[in-house]
N, C-alpha and C. Protein backbone atom coordinates (compact mmCIF):
# COMPACT_ATOMS: atom_id res chain seq x y z
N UNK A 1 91.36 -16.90 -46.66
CA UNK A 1 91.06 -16.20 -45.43
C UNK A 1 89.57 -15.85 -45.36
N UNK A 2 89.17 -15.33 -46.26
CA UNK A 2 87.46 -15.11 -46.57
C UNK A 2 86.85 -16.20 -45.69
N UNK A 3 87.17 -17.45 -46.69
CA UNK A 3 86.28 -18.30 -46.35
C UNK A 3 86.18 -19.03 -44.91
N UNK A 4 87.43 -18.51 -44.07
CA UNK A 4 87.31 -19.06 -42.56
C UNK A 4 86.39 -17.83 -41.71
N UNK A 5 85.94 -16.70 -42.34
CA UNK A 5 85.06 -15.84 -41.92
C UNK A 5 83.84 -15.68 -40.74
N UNK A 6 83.45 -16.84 -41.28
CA UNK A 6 82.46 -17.00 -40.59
C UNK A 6 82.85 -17.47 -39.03
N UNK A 7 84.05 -18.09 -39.03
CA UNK A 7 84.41 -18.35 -37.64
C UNK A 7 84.28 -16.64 -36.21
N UNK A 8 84.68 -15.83 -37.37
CA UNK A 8 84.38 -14.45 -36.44
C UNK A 8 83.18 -13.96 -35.66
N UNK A 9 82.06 -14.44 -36.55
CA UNK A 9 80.43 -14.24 -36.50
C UNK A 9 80.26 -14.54 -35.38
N UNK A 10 79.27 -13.95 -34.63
CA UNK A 10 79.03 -14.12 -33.09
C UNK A 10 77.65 -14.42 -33.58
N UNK A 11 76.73 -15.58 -32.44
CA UNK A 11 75.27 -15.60 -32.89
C UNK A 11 74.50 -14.23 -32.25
N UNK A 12 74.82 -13.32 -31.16
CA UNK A 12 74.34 -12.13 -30.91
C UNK A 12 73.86 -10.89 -31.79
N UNK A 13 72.78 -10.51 -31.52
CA UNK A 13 72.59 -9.30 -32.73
C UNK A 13 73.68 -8.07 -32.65
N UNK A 14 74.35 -8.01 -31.71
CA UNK A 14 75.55 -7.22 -31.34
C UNK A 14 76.46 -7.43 -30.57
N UNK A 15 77.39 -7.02 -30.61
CA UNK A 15 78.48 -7.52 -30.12
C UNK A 15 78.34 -6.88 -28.42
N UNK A 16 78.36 -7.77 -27.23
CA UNK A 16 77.61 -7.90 -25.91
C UNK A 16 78.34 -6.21 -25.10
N UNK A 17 79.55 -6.34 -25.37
CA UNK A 17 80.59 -5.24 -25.01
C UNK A 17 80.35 -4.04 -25.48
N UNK A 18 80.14 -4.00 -27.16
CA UNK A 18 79.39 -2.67 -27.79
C UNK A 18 78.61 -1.99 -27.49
N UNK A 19 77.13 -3.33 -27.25
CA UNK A 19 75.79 -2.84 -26.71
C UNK A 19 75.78 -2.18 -25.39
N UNK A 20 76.41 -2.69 -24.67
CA UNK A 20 76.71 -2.35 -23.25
C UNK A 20 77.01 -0.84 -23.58
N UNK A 21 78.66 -0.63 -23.68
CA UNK A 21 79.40 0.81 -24.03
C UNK A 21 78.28 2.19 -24.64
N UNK A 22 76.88 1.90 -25.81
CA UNK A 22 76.56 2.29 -26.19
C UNK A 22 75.28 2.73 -25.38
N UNK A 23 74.93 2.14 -24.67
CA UNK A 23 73.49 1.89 -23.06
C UNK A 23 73.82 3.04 -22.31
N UNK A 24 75.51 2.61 -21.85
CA UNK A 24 75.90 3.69 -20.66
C UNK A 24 76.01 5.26 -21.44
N UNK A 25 76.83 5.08 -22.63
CA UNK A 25 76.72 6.18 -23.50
C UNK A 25 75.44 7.33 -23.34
N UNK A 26 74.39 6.56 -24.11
CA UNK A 26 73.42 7.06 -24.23
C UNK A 26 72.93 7.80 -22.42
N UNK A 27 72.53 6.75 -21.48
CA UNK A 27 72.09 7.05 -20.16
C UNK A 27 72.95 7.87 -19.77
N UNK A 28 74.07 8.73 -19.83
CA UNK A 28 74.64 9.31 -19.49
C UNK A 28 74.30 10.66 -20.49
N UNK A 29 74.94 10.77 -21.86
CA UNK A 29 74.20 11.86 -22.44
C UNK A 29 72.65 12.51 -22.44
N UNK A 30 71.94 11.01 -22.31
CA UNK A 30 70.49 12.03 -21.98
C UNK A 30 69.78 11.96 -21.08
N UNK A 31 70.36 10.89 -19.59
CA UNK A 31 69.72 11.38 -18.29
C UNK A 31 69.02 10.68 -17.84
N UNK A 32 68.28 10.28 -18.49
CA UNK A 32 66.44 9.88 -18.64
C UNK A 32 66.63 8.69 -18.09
N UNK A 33 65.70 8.10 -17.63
CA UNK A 33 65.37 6.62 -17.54
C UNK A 33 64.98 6.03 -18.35
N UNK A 34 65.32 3.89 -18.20
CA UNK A 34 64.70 3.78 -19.22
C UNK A 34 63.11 3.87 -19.27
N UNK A 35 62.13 3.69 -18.86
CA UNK A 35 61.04 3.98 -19.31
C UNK A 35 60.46 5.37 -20.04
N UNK A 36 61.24 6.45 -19.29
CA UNK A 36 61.22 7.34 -20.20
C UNK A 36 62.02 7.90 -21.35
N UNK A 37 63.12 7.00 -21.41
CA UNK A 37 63.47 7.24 -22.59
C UNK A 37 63.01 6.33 -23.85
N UNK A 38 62.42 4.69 -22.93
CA UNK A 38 61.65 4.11 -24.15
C UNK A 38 60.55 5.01 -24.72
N UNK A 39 59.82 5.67 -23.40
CA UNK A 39 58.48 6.43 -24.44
C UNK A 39 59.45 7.36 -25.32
N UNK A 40 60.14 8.20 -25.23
CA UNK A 40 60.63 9.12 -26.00
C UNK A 40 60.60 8.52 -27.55
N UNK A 41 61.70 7.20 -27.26
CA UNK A 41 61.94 7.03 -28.39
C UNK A 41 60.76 6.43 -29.31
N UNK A 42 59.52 5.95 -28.34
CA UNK A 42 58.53 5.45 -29.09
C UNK A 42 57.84 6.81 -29.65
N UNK A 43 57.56 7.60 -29.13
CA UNK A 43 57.28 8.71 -29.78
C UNK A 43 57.61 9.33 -31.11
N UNK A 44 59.57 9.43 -30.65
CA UNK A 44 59.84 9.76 -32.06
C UNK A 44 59.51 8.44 -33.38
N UNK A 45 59.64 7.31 -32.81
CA UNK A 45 59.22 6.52 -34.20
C UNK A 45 58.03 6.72 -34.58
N UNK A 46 56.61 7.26 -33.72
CA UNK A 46 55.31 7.33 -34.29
C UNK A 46 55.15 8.54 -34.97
N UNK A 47 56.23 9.61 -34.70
CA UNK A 47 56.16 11.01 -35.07
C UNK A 47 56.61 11.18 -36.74
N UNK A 48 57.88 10.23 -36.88
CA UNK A 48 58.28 10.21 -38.07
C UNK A 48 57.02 10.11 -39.54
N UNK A 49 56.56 8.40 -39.36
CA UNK A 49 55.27 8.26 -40.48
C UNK A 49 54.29 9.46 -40.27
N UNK A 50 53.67 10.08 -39.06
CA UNK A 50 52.55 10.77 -39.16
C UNK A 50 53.29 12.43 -39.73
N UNK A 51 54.07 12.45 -39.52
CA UNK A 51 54.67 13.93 -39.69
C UNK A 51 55.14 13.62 -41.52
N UNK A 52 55.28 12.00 -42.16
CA UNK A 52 55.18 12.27 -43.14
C UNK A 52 53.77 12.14 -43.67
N UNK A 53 52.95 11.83 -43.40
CA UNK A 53 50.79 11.63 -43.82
C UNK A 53 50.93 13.06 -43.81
N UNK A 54 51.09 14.36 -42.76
CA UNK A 54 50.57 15.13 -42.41
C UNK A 54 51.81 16.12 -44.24
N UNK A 55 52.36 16.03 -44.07
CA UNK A 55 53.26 17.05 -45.29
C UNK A 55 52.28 16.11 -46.56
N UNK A 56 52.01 15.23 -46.26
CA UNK A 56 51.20 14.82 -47.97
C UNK A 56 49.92 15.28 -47.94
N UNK A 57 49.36 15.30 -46.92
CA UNK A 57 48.08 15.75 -46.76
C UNK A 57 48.07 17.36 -46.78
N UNK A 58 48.95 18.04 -46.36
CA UNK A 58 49.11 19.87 -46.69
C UNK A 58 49.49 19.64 -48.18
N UNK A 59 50.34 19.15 -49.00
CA UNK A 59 50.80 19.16 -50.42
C UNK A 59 49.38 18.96 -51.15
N UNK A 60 49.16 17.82 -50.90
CA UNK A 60 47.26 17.61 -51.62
C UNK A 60 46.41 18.48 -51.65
N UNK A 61 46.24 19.28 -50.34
CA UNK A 61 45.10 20.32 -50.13
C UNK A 61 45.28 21.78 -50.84
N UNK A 62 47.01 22.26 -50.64
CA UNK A 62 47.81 22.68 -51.09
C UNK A 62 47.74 23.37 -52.80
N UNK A 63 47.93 22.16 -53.45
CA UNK A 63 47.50 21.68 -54.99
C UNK A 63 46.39 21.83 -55.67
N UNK A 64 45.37 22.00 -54.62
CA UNK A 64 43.69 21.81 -54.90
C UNK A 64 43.30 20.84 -55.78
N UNK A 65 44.32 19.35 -55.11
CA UNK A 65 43.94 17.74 -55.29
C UNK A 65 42.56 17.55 -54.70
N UNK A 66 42.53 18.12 -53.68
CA UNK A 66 41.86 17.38 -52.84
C UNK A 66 40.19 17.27 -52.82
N UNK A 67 39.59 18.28 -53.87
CA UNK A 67 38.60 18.24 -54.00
C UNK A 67 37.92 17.58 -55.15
N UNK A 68 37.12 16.75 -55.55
CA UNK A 68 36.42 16.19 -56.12
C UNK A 68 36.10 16.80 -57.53
């Protein structure tokens, strides 16, 4: 049975029905449009790395690494 597996595999990165269900989901819980919910979410991905630079950079200074 395993090995006929692959017959299940769809070439889509998601399954077309899921993605859909999960679109309206979302646009309904948070309102927004998409352009503003793309910036949102681009935001939170740029917020994540700098919000971690910024806790290494207080820990360093913090420590009194940071001086020479």
């Amino acid at each position: 049975m395993v090995l006929l597996a692959f017959l299940a595999h769809q070439s889509e990165a998601g399954h077309p029905e899921l993605m859909d269900w999960v679109k309206h989901q979302l646009d309904a819980v948070v309102g927004l449009g998409p352009l503003a919910f793309l910036v949102l979410l681009g935001l939170i991905i740029l917020a994540i790395p700098a919000a971690v630079l910024l806790m290494y950079v207080v820990q360093r200074r913090g420590r009194g690494l940071g001086q020479p």
